[in-house]
Protein backbone atom coordinates (compact mmCIF):
# COMPACT_ATOMS: atom_id res chain seq x y z
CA UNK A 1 139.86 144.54 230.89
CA UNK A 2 143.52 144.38 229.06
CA UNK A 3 142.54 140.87 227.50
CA UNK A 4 139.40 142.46 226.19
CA UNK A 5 140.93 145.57 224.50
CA UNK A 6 143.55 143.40 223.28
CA UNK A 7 140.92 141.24 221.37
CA UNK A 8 139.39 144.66 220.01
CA UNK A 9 142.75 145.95 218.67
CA UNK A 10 143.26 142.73 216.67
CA UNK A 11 139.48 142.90 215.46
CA UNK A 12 139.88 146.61 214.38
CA UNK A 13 143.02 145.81 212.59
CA UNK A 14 141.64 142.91 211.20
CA UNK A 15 138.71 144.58 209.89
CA UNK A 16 140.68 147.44 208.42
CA UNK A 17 143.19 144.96 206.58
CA UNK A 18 139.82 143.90 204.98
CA UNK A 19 138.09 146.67 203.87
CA UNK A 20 141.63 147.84 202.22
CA UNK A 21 141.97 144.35 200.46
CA UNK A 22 138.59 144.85 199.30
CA UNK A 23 139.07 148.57 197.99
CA UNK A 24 142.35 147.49 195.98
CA UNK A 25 139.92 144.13 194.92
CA UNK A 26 137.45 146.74 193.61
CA UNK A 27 139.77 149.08 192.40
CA UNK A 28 141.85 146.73 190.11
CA UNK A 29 138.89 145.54 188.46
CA UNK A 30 138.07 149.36 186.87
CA UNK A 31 135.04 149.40 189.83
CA UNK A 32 135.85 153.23 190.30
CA UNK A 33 136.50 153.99 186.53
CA UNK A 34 134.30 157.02 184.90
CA UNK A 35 132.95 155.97 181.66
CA UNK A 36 130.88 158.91 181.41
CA UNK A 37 133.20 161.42 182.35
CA UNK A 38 134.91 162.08 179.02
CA UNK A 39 131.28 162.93 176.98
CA UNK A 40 130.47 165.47 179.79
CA UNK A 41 133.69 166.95 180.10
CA UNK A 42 133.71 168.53 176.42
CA UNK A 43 130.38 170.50 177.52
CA UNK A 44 132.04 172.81 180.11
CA UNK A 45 132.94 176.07 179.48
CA UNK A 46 136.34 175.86 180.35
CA UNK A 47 138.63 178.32 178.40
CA UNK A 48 142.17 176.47 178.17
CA UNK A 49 142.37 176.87 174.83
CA UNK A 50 143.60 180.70 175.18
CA UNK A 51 139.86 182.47 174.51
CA UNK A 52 139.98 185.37 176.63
């Protein structure tokens, strides 16, 4: 039983370390950029400006 939930913790972590290297893969090259944001954003009604 302990040599079996050792092998599990070093899957789990290995797995992990993975899907973070692959988020910071995907996140360098601009996967999670908004290129559409920025046209829909001057449509809200959002009074910053100092219209009361």
């Amino acid at each position: 039983m302990g040599k079996s939930l050792v092998i599990l913790i070093v899957l789990s972590l290995f797995l992990g370390l993975a899907a973070w290297l692959v988020f910071l893969w995907a996140a360098h090259r601009g996967q999670f950029d908004d290129p559409e944001g920025p046209k829909y954003r001057m449509l809200d009604d959002d009074d910053e400006g100092g219209k009361a």
